[in-house]
PDB file of N, CA and C in Angstrom:
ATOM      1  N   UNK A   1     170.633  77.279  87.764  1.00  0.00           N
ATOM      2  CA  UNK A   1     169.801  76.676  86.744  1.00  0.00           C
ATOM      3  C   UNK A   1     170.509  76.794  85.402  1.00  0.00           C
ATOM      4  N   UNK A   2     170.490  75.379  84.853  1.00  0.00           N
ATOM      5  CA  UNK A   2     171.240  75.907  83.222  1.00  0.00           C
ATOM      6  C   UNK A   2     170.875  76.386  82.325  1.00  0.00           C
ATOM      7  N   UNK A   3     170.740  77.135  81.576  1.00  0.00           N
ATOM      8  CA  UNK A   3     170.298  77.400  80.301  1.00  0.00           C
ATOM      9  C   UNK A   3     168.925  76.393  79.400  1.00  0.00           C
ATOM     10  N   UNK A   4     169.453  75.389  79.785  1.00  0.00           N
ATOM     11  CA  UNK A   4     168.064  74.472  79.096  1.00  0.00           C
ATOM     12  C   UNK A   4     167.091  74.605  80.154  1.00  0.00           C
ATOM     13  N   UNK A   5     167.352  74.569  81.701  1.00  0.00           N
ATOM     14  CA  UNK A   5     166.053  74.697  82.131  1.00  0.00           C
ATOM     15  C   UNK A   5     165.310  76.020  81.948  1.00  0.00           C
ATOM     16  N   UNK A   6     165.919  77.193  81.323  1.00  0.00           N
ATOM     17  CA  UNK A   6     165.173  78.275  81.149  1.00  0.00           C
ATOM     18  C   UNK A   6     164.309  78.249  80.289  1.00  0.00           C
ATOM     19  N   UNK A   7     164.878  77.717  79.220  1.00  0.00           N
ATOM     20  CA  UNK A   7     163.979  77.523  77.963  1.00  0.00           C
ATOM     21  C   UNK A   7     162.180  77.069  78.152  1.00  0.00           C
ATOM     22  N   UNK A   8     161.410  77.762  77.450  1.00  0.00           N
ATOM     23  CA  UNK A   8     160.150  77.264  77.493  1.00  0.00           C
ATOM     24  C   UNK A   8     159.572  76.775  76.239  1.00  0.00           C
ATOM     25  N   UNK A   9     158.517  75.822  76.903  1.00  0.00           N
ATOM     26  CA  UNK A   9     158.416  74.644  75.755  1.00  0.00           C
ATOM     27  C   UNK A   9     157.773  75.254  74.765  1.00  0.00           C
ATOM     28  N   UNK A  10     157.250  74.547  73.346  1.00  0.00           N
ATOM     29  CA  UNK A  10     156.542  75.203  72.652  1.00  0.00           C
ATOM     30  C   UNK A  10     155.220  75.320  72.838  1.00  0.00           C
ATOM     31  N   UNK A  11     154.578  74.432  73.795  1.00  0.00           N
ATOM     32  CA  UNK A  11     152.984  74.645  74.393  1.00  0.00           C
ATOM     33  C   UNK A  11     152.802  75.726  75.171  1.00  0.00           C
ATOM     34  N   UNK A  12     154.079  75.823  76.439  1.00  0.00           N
ATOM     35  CA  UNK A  12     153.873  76.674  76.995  1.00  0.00           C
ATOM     36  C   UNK A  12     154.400  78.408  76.324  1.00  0.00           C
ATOM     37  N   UNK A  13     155.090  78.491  74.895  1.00  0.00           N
ATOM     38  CA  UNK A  13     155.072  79.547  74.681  1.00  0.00           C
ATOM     39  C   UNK A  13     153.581  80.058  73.907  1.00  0.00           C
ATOM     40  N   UNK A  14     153.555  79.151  72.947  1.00  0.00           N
ATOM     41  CA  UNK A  14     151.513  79.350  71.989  1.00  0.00           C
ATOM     42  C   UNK A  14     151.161  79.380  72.884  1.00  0.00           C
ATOM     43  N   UNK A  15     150.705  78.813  74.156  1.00  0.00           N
ATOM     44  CA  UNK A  15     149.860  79.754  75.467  1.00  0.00           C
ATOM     45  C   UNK A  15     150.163  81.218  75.759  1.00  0.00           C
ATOM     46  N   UNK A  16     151.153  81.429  76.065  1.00  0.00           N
ATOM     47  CA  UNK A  16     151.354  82.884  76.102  1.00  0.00           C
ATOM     48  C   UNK A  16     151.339  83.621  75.042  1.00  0.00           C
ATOM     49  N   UNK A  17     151.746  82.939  74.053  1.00  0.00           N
ATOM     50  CA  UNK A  17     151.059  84.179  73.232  1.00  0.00           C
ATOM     51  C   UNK A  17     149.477  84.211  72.882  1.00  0.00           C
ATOM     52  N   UNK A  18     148.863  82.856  72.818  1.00  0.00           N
ATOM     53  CA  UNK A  18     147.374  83.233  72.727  1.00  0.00           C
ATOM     54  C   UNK A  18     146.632  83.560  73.774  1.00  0.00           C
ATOM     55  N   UNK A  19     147.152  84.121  75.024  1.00  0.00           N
ATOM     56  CA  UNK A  19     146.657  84.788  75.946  1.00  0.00           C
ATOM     57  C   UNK A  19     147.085  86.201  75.592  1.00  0.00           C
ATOM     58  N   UNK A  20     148.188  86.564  75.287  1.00  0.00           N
ATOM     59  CA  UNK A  20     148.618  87.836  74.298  1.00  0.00           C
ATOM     60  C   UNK A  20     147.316  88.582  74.187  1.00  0.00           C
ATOM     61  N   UNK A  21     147.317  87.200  72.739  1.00  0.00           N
ATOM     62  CA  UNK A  21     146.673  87.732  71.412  1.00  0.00           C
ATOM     63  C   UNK A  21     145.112  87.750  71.914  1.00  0.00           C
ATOM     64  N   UNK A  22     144.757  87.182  72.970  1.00  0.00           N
ATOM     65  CA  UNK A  22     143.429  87.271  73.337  1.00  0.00           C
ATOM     66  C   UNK A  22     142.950  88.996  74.006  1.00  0.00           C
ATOM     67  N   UNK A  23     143.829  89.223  74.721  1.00  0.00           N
ATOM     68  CA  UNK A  23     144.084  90.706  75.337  1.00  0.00           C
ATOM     69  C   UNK A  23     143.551  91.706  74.744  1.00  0.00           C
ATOM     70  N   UNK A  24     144.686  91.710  73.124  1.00  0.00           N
ATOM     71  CA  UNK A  24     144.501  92.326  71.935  1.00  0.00           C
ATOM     72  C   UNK A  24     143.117  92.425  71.638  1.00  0.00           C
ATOM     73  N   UNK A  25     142.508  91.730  71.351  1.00  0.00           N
ATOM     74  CA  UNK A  25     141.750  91.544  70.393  1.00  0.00           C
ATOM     75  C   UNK A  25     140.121  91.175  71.083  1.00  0.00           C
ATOM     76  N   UNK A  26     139.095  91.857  70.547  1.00  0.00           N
ATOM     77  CA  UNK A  26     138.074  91.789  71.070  1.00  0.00           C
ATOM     78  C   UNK A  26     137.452  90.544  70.161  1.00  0.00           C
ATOM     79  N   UNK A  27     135.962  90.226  70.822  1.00  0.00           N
ATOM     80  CA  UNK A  27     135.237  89.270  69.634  1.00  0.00           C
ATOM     81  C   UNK A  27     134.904  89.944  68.547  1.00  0.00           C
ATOM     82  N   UNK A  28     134.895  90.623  68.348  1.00  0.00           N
ATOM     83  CA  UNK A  28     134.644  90.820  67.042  1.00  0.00           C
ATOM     84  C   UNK A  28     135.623  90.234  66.158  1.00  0.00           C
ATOM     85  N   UNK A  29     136.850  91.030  65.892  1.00  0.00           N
ATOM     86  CA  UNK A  29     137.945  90.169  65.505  1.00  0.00           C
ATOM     87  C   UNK A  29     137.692  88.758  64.943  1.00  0.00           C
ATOM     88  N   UNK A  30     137.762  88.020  66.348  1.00  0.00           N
ATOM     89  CA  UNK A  30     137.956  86.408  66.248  1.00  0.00           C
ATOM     90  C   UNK A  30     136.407  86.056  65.465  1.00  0.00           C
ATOM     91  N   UNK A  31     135.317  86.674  64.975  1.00  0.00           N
ATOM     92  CA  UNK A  31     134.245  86.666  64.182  1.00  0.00           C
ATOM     93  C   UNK A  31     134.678  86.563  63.146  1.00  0.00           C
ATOM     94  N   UNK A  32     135.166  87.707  62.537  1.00  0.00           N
ATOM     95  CA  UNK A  32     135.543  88.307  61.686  1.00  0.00           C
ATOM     96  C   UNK A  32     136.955  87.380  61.143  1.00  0.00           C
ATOM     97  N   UNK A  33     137.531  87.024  61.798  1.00  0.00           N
ATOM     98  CA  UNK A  33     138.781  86.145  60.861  1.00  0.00           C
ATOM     99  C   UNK A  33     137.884  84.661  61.203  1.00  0.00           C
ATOM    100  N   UNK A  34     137.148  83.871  62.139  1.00  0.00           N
ATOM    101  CA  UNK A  34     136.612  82.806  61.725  1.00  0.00           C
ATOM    102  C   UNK A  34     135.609  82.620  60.638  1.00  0.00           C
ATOM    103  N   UNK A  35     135.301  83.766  59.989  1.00  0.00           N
ATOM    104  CA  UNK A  35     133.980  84.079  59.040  1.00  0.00           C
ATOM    105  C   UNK A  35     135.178  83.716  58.129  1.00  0.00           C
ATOM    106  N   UNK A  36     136.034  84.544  57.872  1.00  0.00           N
ATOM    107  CA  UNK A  36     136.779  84.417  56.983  1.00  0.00           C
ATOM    108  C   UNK A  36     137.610  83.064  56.297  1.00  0.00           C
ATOM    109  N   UNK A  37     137.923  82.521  57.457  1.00  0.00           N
ATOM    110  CA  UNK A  37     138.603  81.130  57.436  1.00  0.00           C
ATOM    111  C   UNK A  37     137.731  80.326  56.760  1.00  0.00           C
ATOM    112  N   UNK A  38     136.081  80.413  57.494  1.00  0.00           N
ATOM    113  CA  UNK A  38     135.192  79.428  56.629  1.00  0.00           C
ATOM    114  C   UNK A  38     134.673  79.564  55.736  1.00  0.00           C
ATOM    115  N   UNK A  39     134.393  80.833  55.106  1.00  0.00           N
ATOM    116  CA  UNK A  39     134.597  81.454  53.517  1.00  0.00           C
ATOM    117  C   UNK A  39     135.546  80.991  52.960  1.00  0.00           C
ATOM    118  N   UNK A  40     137.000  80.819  53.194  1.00  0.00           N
ATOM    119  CA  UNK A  40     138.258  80.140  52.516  1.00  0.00           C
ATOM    120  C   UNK A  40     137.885  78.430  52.228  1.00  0.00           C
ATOM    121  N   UNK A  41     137.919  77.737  53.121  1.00  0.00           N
ATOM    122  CA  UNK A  41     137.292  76.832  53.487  1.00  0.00           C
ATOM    123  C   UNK A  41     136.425  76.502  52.339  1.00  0.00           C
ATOM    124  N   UNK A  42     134.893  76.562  52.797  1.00  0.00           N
ATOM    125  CA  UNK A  42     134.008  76.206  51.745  1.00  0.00           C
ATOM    126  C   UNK A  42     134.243  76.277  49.986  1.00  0.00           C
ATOM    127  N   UNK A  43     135.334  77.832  49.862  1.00  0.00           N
ATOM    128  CA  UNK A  43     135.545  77.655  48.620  1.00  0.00           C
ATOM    129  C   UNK A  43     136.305  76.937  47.982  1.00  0.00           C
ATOM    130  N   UNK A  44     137.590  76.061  48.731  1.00  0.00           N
ATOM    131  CA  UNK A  44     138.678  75.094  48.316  1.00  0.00           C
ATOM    132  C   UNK A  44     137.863  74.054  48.809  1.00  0.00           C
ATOM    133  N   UNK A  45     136.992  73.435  49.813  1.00  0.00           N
ATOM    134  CA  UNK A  45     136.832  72.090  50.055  1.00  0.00           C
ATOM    135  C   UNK A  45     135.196  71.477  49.419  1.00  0.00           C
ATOM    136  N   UNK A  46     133.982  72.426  49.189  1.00  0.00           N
ATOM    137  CA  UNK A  46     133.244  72.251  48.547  1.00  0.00           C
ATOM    138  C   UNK A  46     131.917  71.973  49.406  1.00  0.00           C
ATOM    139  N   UNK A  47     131.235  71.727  48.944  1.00  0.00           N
ATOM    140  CA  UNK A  47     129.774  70.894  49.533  1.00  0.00           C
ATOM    141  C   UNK A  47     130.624  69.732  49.825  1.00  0.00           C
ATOM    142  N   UNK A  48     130.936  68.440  49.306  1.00  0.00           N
ATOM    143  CA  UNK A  48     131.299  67.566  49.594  1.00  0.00           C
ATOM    144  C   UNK A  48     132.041  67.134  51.112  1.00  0.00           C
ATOM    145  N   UNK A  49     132.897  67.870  51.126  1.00  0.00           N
ATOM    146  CA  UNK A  49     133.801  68.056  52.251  1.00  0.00           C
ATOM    147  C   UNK A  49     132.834  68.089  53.533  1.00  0.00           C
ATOM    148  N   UNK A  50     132.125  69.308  53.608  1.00  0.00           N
ATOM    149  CA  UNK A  50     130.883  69.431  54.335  1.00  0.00           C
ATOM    150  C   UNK A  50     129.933  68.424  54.981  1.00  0.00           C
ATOM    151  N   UNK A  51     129.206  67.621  54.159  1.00  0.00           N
ATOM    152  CA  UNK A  51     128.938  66.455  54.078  1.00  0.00           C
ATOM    153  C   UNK A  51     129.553  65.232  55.028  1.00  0.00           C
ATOM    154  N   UNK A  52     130.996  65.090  54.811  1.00  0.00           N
ATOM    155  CA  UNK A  52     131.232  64.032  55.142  1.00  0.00           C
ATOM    156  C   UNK A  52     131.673  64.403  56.525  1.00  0.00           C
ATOM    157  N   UNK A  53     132.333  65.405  56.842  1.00  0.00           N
ATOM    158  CA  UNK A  53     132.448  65.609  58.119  1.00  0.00           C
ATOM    159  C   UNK A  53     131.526  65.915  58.953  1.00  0.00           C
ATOM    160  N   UNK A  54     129.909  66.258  58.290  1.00  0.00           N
ATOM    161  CA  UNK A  54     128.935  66.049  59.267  1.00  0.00           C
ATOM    162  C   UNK A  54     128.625  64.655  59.766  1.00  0.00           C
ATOM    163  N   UNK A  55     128.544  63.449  58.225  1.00  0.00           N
ATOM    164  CA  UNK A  55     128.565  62.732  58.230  1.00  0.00           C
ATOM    165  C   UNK A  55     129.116  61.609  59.783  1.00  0.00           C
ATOM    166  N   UNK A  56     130.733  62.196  59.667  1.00  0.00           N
ATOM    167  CA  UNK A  56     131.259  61.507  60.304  1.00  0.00           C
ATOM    168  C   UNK A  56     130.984  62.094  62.051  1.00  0.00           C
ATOM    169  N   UNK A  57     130.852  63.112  62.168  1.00  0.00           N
ATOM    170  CA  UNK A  57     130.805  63.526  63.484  1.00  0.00           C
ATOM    171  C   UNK A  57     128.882  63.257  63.720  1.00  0.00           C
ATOM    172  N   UNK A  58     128.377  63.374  63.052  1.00  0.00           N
ATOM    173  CA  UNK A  58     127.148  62.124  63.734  1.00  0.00           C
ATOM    174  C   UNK A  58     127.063  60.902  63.680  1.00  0.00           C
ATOM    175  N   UNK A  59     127.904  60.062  62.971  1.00  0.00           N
ATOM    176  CA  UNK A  59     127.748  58.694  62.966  1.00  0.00           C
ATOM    177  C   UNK A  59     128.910  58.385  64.660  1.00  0.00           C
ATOM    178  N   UNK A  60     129.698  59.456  65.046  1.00  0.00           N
ATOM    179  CA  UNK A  60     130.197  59.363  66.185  1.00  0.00           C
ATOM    180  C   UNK A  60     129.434  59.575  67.239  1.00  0.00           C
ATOM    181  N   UNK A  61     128.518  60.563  67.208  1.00  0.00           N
ATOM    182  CA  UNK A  61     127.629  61.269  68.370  1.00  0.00           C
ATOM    183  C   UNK A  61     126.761  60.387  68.285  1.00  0.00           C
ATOM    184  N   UNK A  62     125.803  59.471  67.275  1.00  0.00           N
ATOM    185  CA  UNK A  62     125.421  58.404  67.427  1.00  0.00           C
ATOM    186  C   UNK A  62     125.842  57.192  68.097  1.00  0.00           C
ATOM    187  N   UNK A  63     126.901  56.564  67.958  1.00  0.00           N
ATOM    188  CA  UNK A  63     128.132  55.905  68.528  1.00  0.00           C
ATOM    189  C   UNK A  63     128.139  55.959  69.847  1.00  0.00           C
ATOM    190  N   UNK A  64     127.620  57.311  70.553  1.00  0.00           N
ATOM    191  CA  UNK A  64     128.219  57.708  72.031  1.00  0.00           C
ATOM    192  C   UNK A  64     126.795  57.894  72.969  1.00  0.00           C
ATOM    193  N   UNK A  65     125.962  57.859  72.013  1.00  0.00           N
ATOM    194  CA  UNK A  65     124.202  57.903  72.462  1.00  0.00           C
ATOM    195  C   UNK A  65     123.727  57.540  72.799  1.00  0.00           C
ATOM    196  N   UNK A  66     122.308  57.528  72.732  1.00  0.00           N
ATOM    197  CA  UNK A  66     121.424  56.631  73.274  1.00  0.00           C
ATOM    198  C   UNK A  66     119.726  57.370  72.535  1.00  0.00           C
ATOM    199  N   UNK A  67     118.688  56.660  72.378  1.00  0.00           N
ATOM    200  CA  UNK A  67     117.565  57.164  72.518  1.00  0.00           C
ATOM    201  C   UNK A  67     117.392  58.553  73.157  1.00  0.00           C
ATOM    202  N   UNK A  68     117.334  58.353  74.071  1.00  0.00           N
ATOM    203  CA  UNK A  68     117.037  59.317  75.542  1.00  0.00           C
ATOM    204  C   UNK A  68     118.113  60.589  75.392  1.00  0.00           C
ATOM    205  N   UNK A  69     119.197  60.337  74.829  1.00  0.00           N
ATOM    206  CA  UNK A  69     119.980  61.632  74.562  1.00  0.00           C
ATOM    207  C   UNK A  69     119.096  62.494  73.522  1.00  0.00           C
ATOM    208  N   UNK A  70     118.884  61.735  72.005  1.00  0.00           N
ATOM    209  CA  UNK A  70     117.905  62.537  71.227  1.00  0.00           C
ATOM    210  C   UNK A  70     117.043  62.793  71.531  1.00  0.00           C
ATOM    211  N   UNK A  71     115.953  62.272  72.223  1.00  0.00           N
ATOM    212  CA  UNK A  71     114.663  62.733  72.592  1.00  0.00           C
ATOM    213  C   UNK A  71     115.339  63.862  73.727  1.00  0.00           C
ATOM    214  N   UNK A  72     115.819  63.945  74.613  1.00  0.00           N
ATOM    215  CA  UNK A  72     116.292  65.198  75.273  1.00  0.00           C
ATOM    216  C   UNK A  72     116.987  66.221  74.267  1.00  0.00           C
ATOM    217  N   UNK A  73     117.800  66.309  73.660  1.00  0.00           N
ATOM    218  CA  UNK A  73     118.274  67.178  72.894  1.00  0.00           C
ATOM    219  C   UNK A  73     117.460  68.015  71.963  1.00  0.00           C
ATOM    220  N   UNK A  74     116.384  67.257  71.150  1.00  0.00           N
ATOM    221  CA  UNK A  74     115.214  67.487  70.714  1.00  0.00           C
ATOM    222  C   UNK A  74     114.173  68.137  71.455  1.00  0.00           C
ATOM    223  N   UNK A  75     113.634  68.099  72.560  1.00  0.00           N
ATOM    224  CA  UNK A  75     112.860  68.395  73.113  1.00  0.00           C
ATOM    225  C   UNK A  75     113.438  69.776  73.769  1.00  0.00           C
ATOM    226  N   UNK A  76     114.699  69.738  74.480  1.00  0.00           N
ATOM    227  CA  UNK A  76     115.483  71.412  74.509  1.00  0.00           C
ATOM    228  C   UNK A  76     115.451  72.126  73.722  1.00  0.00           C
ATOM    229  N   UNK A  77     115.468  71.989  71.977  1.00  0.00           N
ATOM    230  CA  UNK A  77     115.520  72.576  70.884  1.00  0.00           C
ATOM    231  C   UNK A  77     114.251  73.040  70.245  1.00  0.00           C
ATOM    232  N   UNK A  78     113.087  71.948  70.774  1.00  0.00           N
ATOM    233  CA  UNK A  78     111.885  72.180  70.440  1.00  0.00           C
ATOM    234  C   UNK A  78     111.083  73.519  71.702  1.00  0.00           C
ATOM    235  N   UNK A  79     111.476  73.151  72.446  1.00  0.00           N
ATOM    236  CA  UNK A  79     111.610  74.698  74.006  1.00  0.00           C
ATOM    237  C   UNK A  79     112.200  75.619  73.418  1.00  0.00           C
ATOM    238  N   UNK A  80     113.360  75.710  72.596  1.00  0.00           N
ATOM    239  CA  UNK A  80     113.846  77.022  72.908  1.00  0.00           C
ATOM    240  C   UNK A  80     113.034  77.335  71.418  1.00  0.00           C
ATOM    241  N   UNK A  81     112.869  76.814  70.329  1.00  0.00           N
ATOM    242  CA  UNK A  81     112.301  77.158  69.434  1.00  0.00           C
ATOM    243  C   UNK A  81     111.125  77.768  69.764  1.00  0.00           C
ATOM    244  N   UNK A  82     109.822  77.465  70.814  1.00  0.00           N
ATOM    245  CA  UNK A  82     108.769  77.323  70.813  1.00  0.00           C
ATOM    246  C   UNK A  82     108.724  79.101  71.282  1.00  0.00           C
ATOM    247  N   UNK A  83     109.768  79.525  72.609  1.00  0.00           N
ATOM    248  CA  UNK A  83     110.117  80.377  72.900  1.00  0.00           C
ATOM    249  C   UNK A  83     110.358  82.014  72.390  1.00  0.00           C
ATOM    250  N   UNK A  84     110.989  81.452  70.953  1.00  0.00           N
ATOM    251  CA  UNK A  84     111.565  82.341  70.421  1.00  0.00           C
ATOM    252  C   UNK A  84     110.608  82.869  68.943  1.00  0.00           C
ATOM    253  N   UNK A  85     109.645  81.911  68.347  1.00  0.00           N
ATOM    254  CA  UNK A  85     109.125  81.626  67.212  1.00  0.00           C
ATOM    255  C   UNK A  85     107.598  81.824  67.365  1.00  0.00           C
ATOM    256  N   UNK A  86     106.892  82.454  66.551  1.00  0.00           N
ATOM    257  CA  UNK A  86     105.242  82.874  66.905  1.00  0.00           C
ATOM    258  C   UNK A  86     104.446  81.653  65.991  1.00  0.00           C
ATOM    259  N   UNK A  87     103.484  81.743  65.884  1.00  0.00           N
ATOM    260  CA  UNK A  87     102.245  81.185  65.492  1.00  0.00           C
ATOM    261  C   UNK A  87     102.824  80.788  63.616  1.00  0.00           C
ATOM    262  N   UNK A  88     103.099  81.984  63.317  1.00  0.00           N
ATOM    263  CA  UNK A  88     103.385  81.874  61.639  1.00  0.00           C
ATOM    264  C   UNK A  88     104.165  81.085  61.439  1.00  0.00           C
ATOM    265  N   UNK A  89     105.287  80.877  62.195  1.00  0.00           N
ATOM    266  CA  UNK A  89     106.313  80.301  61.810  1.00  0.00           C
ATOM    267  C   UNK A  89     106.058  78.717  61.999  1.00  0.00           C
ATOM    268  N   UNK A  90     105.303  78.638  62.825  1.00  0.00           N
ATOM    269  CA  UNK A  90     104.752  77.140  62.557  1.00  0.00           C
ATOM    270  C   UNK A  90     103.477  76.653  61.439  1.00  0.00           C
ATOM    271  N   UNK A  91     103.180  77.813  61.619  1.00  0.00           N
ATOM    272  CA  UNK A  91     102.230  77.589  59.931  1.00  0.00           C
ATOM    273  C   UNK A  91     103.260  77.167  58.631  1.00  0.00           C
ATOM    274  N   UNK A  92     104.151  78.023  58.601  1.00  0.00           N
ATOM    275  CA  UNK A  92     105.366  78.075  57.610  1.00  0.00           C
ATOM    276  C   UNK A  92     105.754  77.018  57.046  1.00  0.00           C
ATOM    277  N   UNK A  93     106.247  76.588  58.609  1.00  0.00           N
ATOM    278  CA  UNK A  93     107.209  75.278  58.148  1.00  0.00           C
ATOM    279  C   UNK A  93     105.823  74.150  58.388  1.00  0.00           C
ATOM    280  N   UNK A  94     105.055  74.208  58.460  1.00  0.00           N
ATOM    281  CA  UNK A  94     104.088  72.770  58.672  1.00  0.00           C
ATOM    282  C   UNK A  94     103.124  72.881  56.676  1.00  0.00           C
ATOM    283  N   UNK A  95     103.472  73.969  56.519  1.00  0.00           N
ATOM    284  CA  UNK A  95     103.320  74.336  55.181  1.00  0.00           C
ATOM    285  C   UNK A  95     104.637  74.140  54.044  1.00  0.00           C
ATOM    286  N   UNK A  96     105.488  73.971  54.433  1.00  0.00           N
ATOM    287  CA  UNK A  96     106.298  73.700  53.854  1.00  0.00           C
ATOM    288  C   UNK A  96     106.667  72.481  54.142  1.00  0.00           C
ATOM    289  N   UNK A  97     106.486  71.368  54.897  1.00  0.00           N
ATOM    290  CA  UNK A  97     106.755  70.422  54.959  1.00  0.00           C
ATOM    291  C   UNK A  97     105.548  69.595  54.470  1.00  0.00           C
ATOM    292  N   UNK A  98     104.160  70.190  54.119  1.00  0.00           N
ATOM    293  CA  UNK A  98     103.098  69.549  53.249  1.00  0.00           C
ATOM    294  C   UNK A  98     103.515  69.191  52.248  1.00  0.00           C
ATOM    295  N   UNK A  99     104.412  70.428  51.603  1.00  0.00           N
ATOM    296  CA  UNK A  99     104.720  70.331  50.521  1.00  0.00           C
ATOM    297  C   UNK A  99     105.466  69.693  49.788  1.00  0.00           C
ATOM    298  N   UNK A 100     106.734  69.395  50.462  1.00  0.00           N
ATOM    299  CA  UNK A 100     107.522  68.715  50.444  1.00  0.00           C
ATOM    300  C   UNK A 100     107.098  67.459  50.218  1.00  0.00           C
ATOM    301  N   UNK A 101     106.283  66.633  51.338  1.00  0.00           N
ATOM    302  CA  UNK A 101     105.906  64.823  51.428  1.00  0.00           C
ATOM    303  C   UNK A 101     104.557  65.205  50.170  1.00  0.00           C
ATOM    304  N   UNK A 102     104.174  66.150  49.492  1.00  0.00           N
ATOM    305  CA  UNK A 102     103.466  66.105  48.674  1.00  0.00           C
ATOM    306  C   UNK A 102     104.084  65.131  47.430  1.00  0.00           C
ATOM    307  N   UNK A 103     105.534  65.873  47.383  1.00  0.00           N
ATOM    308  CA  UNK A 103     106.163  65.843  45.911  1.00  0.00           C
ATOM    309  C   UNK A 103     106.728  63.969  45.861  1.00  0.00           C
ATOM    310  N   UNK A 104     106.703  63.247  46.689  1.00  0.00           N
ATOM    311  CA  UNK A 104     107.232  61.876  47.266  1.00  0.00           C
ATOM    312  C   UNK A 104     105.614  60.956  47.309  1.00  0.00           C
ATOM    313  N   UNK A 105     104.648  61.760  47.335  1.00  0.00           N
ATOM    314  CA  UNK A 105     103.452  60.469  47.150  1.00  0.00           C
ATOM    315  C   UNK A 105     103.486  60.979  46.029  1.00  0.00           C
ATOM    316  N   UNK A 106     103.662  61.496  45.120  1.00  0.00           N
ATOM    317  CA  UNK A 106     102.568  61.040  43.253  1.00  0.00           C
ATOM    318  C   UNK A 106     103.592  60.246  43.000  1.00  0.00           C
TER     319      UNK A 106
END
């Protein structure tokens, strides 16, 4: 075998090392430096930035949808909410959302 076939590519070396580095390192870690990254993040790119890339990644997930996807997705979210959340918390927000469509009729 020659010499070039020994060589390994650069995909297959960043695999080995992020299997490495996975070894290493517990979740916490990878918390802890993704907290960090998006603390960096938010402070160089802004609200704005934010925005548009929600923007754009629902006007895609819209794009790829249907009705029946939201009403399912919604209705999983409204289960696990219902699950997890007592009596008050729907007082809360049904109180806070009075309030809200209050300030839009005068």
């Amino acid at each position: 075998m020659s010499e070039k076939d020994n060589k390994m590519s650069h995909s297959e070396a960043g695999k080995l090392g992020g299997e490495k580095t996975s070894e290493e390192y517990n979740k916490d870690h990878y918390q802890e430096i993704g907290r960090e990254g998006g603390e960096k993040t938010a402070s160089e790119k802004g609200k704005e930035f934010y925005e548009e890339i929600g923007k754009e990644g629902g006007d895609k997930t819209a794009s790829e949808h249907d009705k029946e996807y939201y009403e399912k997705i919604g209705k999983k979210g409204g289960d696990a909410t219902s699950k997890e959340k007592d009596k008050e918390f729907y007082e809360d927000i049904g109180r806070k959302g009075g309030e809200a469509n209050s300030k839009y009729e005068k």
